[in-house]
Protein backbone atom coordinates (compact mmCIF):
# COMPACT_ATOMS: atom_id res chain seq x y z
CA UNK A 1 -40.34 111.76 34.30
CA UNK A 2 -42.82 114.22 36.02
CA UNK A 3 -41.61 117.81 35.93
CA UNK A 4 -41.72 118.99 39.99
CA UNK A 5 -41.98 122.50 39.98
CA UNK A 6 -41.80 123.21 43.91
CA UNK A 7 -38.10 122.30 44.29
CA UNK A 8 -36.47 125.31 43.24
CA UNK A 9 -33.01 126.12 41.92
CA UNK A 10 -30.88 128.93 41.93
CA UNK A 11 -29.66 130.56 38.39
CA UNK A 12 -27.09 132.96 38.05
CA UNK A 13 -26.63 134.57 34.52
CA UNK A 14 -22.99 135.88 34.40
CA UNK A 15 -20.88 137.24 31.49
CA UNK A 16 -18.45 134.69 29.96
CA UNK A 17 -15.54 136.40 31.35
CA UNK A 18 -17.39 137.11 35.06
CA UNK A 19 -15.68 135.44 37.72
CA UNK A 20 -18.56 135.92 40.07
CA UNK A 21 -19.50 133.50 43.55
CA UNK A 22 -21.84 131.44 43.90
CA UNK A 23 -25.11 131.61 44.67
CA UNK A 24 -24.85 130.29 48.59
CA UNK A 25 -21.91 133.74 48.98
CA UNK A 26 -23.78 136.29 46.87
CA UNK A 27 -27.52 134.90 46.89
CA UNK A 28 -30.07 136.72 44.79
CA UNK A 29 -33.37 138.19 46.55
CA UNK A 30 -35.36 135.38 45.22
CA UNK A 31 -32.94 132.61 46.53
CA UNK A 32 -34.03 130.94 49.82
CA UNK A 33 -31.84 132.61 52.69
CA UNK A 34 -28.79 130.70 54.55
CA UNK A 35 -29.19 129.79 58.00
CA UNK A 36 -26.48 131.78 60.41
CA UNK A 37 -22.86 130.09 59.48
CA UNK A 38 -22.00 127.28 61.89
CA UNK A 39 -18.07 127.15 61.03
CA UNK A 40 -18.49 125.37 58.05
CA UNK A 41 -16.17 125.75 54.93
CA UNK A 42 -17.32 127.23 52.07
CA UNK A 43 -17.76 125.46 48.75
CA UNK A 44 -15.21 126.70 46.00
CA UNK A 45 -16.32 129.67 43.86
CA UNK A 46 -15.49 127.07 40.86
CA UNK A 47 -16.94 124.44 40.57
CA UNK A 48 -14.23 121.40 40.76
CA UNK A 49 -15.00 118.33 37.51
CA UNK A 50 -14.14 119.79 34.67
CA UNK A 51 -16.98 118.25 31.84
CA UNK A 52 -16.81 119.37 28.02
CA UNK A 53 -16.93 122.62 25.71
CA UNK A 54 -15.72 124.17 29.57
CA UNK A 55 -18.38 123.54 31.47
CA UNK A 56 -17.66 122.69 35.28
CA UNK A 57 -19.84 120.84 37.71
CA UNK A 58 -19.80 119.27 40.82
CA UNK A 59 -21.87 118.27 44.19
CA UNK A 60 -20.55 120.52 46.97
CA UNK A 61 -23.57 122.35 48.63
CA UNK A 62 -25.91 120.97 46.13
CA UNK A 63 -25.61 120.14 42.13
CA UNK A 64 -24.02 122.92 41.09
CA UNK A 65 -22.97 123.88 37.13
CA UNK A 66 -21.15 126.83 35.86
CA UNK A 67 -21.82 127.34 31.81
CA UNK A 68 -19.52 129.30 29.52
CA UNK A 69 -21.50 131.65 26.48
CA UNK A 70 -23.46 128.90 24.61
CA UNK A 71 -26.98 127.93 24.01
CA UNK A 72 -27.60 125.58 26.58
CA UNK A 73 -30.95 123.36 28.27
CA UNK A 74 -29.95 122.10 31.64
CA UNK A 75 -31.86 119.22 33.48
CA UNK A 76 -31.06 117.85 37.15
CA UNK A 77 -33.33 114.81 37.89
CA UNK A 78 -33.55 112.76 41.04
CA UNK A 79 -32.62 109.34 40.34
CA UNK A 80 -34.34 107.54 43.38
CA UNK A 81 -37.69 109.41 42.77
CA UNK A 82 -37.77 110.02 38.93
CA UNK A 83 -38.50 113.78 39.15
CA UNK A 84 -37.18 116.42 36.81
CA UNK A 85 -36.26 119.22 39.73
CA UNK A 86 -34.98 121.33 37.70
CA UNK A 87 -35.21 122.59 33.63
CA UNK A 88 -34.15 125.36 31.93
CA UNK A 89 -32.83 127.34 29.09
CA UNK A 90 -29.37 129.74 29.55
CA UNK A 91 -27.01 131.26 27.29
CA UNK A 92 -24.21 131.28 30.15
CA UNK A 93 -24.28 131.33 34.29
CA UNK A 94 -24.27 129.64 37.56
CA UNK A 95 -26.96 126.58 38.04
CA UNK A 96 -27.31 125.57 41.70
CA UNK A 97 -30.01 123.30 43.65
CA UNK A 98 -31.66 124.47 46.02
CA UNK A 99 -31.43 121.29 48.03
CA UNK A 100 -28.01 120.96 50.12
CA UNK A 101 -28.73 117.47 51.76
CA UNK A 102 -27.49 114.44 49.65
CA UNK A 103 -29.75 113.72 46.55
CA UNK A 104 -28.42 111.31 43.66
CA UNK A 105 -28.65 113.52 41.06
CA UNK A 106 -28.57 113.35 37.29
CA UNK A 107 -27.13 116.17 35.53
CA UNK A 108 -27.97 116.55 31.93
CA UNK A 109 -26.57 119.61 29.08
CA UNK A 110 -27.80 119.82 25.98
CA UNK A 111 -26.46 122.45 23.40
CA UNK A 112 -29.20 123.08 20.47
CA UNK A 113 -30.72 119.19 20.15
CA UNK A 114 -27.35 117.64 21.01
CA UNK A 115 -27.05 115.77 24.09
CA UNK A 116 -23.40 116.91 25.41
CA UNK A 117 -23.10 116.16 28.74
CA UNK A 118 -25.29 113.20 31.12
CA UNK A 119 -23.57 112.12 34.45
CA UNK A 120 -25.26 110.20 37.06
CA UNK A 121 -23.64 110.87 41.06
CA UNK A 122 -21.08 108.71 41.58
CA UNK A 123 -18.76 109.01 44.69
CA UNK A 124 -17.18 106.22 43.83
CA UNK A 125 -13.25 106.26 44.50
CA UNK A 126 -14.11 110.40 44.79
CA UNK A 127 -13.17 112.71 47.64
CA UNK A 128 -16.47 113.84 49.38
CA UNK A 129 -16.13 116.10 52.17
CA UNK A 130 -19.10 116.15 55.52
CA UNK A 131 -18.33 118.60 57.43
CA UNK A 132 -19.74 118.64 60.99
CA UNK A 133 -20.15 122.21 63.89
CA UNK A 134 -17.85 122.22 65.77
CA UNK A 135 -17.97 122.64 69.52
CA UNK A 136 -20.37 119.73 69.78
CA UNK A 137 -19.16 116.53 71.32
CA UNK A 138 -22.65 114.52 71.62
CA UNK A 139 -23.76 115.29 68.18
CA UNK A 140 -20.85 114.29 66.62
CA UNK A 141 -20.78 111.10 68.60
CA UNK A 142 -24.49 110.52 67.73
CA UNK A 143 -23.41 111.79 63.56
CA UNK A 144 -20.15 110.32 63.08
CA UNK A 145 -21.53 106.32 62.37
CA UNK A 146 -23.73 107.79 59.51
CA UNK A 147 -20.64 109.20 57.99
CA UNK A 148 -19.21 105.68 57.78
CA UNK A 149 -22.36 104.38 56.62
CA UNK A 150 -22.36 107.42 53.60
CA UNK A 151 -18.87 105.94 52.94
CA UNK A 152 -19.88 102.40 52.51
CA UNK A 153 -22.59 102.87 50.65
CA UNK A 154 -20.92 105.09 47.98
CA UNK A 155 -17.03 103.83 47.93
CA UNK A 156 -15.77 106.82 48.51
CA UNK A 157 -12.93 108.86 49.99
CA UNK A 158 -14.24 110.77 52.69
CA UNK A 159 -13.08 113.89 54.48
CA UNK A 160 -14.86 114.63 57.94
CA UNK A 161 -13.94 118.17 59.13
CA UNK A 162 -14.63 118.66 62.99
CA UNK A 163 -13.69 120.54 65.86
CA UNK A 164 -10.10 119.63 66.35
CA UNK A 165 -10.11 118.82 70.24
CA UNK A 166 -12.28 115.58 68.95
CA UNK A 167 -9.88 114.22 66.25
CA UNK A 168 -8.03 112.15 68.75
CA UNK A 169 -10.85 110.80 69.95
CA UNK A 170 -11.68 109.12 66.41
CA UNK A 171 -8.64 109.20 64.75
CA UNK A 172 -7.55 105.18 65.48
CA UNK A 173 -11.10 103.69 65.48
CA UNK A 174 -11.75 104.75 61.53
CA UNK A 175 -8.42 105.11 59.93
CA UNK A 176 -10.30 104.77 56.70
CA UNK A 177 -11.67 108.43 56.93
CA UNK A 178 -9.36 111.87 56.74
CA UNK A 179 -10.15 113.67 59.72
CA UNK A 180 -9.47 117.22 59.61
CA UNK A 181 -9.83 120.30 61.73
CA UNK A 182 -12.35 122.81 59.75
CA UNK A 183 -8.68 124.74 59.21
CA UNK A 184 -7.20 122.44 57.26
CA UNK A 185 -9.64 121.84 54.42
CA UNK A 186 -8.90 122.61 50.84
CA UNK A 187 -12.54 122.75 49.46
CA UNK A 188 -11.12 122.47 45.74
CA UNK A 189 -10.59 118.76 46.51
CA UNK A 190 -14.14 117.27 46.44
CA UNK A 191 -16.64 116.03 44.08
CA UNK A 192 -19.43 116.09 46.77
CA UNK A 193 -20.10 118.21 50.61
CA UNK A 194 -22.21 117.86 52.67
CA UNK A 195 -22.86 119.69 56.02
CA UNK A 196 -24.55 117.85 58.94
CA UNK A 197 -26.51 119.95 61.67
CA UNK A 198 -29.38 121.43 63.64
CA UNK A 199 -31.11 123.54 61.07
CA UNK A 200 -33.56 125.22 63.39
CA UNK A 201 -34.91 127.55 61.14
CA UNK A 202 -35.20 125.69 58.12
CA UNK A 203 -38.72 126.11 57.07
CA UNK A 204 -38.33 124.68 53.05
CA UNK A 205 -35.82 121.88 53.77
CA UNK A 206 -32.62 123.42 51.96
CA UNK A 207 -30.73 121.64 54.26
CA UNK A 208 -31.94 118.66 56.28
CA UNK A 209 -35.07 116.67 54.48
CA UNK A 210 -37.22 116.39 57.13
CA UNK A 211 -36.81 118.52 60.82
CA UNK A 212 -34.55 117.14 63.19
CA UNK A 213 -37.08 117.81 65.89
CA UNK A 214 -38.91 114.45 64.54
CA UNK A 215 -36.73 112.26 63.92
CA UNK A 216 -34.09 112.90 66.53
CA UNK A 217 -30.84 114.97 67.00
CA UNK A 218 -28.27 112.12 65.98
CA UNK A 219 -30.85 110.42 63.02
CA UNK A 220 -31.02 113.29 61.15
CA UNK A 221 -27.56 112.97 59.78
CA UNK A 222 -29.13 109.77 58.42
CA UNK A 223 -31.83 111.69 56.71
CA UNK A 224 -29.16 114.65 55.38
CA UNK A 225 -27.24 111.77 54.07
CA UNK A 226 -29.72 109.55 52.45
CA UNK A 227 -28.78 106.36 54.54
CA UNK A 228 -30.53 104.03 56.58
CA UNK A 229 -30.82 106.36 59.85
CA UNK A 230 -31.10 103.51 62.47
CA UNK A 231 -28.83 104.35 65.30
CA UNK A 232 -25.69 102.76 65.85
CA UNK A 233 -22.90 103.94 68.74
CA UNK A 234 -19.67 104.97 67.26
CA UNK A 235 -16.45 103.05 67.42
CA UNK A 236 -13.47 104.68 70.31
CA UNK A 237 -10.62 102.53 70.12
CA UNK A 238 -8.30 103.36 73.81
CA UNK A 239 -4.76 103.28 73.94
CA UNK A 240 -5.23 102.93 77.55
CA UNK A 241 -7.75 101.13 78.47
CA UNK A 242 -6.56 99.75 82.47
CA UNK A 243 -8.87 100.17 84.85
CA UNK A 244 -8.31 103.85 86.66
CA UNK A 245 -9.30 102.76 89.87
CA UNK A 246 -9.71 98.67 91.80
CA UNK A 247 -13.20 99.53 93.57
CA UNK A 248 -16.43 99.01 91.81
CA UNK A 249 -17.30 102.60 90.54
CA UNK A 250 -20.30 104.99 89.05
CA UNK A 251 -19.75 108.05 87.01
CA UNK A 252 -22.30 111.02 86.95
CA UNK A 253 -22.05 114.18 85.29
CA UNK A 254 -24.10 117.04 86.64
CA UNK A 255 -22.97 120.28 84.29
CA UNK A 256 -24.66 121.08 80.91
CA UNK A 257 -24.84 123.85 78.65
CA UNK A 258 -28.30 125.39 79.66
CA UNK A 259 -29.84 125.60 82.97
CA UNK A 260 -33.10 123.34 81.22
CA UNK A 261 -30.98 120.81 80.57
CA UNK A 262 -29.84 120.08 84.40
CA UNK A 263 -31.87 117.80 86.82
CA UNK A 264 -33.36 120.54 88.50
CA UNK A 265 -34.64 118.55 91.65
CA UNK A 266 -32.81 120.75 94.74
CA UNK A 267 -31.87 117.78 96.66
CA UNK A 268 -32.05 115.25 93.82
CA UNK A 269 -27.85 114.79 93.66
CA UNK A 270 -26.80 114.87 97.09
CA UNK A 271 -29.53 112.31 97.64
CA UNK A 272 -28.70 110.04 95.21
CA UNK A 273 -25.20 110.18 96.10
CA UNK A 274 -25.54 108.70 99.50
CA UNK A 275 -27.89 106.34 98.28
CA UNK A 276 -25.19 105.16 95.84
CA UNK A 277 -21.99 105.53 98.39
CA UNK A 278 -23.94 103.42 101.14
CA UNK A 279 -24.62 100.50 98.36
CA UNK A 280 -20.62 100.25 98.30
CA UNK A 281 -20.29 102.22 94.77
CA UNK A 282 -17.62 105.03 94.72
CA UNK A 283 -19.63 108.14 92.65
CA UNK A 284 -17.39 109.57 90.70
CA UNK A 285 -18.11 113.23 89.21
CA UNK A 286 -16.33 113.51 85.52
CA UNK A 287 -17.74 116.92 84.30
CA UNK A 288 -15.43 119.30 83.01
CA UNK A 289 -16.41 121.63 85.57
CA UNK A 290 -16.98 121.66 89.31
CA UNK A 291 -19.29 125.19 88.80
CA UNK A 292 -20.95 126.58 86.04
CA UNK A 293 -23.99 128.83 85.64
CA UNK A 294 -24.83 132.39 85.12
CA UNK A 295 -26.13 135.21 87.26
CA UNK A 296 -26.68 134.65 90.65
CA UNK A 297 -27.21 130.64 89.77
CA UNK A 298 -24.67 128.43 89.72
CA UNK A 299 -24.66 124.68 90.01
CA UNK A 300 -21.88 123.04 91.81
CA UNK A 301 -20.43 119.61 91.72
CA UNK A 302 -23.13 117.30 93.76
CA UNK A 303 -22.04 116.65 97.40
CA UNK A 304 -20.60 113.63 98.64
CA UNK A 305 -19.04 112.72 94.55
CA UNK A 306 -15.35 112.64 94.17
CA UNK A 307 -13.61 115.21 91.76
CA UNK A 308 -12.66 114.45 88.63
CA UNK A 309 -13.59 117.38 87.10
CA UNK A 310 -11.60 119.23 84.62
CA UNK A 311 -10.04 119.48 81.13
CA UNK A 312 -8.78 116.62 81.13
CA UNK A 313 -8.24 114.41 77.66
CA UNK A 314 -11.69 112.91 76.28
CA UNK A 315 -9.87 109.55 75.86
CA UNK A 316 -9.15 109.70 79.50
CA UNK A 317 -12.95 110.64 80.06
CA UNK A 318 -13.71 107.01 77.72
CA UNK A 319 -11.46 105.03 79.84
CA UNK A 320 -13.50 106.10 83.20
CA UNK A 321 -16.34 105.50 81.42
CA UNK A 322 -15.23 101.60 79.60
CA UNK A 323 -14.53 100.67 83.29
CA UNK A 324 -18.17 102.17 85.42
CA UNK A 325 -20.55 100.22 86.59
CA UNK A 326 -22.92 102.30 84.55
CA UNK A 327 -23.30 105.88 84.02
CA UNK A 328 -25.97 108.59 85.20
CA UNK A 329 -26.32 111.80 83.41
CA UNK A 330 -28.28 114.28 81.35
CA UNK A 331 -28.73 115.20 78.05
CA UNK A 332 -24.81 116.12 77.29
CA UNK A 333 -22.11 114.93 75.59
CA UNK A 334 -20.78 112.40 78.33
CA UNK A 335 -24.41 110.69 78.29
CA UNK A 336 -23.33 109.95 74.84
CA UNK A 337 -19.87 109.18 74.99
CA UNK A 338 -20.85 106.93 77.58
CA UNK A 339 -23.22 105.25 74.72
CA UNK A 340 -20.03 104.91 72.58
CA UNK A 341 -18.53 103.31 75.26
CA UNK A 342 -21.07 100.57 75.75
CA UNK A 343 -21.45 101.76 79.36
CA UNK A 344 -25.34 101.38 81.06
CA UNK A 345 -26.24 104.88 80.62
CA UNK A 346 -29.00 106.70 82.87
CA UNK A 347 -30.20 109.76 81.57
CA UNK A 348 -32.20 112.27 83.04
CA UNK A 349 -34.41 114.55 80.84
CA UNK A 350 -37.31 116.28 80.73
CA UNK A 351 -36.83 118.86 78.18
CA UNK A 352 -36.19 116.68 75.07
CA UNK A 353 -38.51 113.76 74.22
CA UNK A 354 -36.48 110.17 74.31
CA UNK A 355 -36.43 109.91 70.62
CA UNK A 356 -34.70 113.21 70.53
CA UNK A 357 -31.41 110.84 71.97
CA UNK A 358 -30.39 107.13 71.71
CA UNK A 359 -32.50 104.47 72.88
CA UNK A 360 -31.26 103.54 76.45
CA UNK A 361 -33.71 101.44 78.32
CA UNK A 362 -32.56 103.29 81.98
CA UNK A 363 -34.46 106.99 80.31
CA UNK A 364 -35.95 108.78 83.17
CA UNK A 365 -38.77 110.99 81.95
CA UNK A 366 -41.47 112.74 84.17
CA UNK A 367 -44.73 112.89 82.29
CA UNK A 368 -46.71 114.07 84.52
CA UNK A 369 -45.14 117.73 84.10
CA UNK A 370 -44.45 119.99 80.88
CA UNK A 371 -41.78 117.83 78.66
CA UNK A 372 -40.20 118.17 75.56
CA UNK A 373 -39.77 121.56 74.36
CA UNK A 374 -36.98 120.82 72.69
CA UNK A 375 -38.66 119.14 70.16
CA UNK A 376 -41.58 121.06 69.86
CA UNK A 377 -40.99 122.63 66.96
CA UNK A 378 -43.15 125.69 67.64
CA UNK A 379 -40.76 126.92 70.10
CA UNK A 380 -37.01 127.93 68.66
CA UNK A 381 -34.25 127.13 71.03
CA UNK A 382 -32.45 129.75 72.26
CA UNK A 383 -28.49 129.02 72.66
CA UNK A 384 -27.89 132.47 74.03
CA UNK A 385 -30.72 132.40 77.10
CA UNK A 386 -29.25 130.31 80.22
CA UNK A 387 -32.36 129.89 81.59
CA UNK A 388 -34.66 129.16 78.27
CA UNK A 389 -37.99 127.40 79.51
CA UNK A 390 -40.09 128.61 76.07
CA UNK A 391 -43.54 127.84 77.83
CA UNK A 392 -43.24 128.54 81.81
CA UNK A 393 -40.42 131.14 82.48
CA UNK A 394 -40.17 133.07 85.16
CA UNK A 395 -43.55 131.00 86.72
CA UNK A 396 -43.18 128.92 89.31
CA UNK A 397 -43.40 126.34 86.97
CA UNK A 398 -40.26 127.30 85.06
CA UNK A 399 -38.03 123.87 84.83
CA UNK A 400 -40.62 121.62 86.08
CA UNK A 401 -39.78 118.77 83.55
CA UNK A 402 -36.70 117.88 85.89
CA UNK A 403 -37.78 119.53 88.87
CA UNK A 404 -40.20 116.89 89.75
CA UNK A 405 -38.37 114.07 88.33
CA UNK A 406 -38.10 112.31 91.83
CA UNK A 407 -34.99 110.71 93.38
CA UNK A 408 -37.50 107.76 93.94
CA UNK A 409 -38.49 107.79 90.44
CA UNK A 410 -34.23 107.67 89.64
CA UNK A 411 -33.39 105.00 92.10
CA UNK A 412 -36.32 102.49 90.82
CA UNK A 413 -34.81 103.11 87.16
CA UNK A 414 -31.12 102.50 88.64
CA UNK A 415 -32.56 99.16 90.44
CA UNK A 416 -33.42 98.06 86.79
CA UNK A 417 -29.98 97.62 85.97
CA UNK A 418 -28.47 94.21 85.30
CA UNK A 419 -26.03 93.45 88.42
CA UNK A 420 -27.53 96.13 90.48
CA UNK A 421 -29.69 95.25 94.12
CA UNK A 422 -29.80 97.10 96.98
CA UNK A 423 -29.31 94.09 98.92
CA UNK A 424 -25.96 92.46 97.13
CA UNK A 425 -22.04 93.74 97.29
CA UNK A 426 -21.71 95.01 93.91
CA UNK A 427 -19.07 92.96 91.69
CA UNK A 428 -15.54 93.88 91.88
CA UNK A 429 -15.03 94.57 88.08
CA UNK A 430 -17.75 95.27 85.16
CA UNK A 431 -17.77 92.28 82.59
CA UNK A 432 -16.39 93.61 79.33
């Protein structure tokens, strides 16, 4: 094996009887710094396998060892790659990878010239625990298939904690997975953690191997994980799935998060609308809200839709969706339930690039103007500014990558659409 010495670890010397944290709750100067908490649950100050002469080990937030007074040599290899990451001498303390992502480690103790302890990751039959933000509906629709894929790969018994608003939504589709609100984890369980997100700021790859930025918001769980990162829609299994409503129907969703995420266009909605209603398609609007915005901008349910805004049940939101001719919205969550529902799905966007979501062949892109911020990873995103536009704020070219994204240019997408002519009666029912 060649010894890598750019993949640092963290070591802790303690006194045997010191009953210190671990390095990711008390880090040392030289440690690489955490990114700001995102809800996640902390890994157990002890580590939780229990290996001989009292040393403890385990794979929650990296490879992590805890040594009693002895005269130790510690190696961690990676078994995919055959590097030594990690060598060293210690009379007793905390060992902990830097690396939090998934890496099939070997662990390896010596005491004096005697090989004591050697154990290879294996998940097999253990309880691993991913733990995804919460708050985040489309990234844990675009996330949760990798999980599965983690779990087939490795046999094991996996915990996913998430917000607990989304449990229902999952809970009959994969009753081979434990799904728990952040709440009601007991961290002591697992051999192995993992924590899947948007590490914005995470300049040496402690947490995500390559930036999400380039390989795409849902595909980096792929890459945290260390599975095959094609994308796959998750699996929502209805209890109701009638059809809410006998005429042949769209769904649209206006509302997102941050004002660069909306199809800025001023009359791009209420045209599209009437261009929809006077093809025979009710437009239905299933946002959660009729208004949001900030300030003195606020961006109101498009005219001429029918309301069925609110907070209504995400299942309820599915069934809409199984049952639409085909969907049209923006970069959001719905756009991607929509996906999981195996529902047409037109998406407008200017500020992400189309790898940044799934592939849907009905993307509407303007690339003519500025695009793609988002995944320009020179610019940070700002979740606190309503109106971030990194490179054209407060000029008058401020949200010009949906701004000139033409109803013309949305209506010749739409008229791609299997089923869909301007000169037809649209079917009765969509074809399951």
């Amino acid at each position: 094996m060649s010894q890598v010495r750019d993949i640092p670890a963290t070591v802790e010397p303690i006194a045997p009887d010191s009953q210190s944290g671990d390095d990711q709750q008390n880090p040392p100067s030289s440690a690489p710094t955490e990114p700001p908490k995102q809800n996640f649950v902390p890994a157990p100050e002890l580590p939780t396998q229990l290996g001989p002469h009292g040393i403890r080990y385990d794979f929650n937030d990296g490879c992590r060892l805890l040594l009693p007074e002895g005269n130790w040599r510690v190696r961690i290899s990676d078994l995919d790659t055959g590097n030594i990451v990690f060598e060293t001498n210690i009379q007793a303390g905390r060992v902990n990878t830097a690396k939090r992502y998934f890496v099939r480690n070997r662990l390896q103790i010596w005491s004096g010239e005697e090989l004591i302890l050697s154990h290879d990751f294996a998940a097999n039959d253990q309880h691993v625990l991913i733990q995804l933000p919460v708050g985040t509906l489309g990234d844990t629709l675009g996330w949760l298939p990798y999980l599965v894929k983690f779990q087939q790969q490795h046999g094991c018994r996996l915990t996913c904690a998430l917000a607990e608003r989304l449990i229902p939504l999952f809970r009959d589709a994969y009753p081979d997975i434990e799904l728990l609100s952040h709440e009601a984890v007991s961290a002591e369980r697992y051999y192995a953690t993992y924590r899947i997100g948007l590490f914005f700021d995470d300049e040496q790859n402690i947490h995500q191997p390559c930036d999400f930025r380039l390989v795409g918001l849902h595909r980096t769980a792929g890459y945290i994980l260390g599975v095959d990162p094609t994308e796959q829609p998750p699996r929502i299994q209805l209890k109701n799935s009638s059809r809410p409503i006998p005429e042949p129907y769209i769904c649209i969703a206006s509302q997102s998060t941050t004002q660069c995420k909306y199809w800025n266009n001023p009359n791009g909605w209420r045209e599209l609308v009437g261009y929809l209603k006077a093809q025979g398609y009710r437009v239905i609007c299933i946002d959660q809200k009729p208004v949001h915005g900030t300030g003195i901008v606020w961006n109101h349910i498009p005219y001429g839709a029918e309301d069925q805004t609110g907070d209504q049940d995400l299942l309820e939101r599915a069934r809409w969706l199984q049952h639409a001719e085909f969907f049209i919205g923006l970069s959001s969550g719905l756009s991607w339930l929509a996906w999981a529902m195996q529902t047409p799905v037109v998406m407008i966007s200017g500020f992400t690039h189309p790898t940044n979501e799934f592939a849907t062949p009905y993307r509407v892109i303007n690339y003519h103007t500025c695009n793609s911020c988002w995944n320009d990873v020179r610019h940070r995103f700002d979740h606190k500014d309503f109106f971030w536009c990194p490179r054209h704020k407060d000029t008058p070219r401020q949200f010009e990558c949906t701004r000139l994204i033409t109803v013309d240019h949305v209506k010749a997408v739409i008229q791609q659409i299997p089923g869909f002519t301007e000169s037809s009666t649209p079917s009765i029912a969509k074809i399951n």
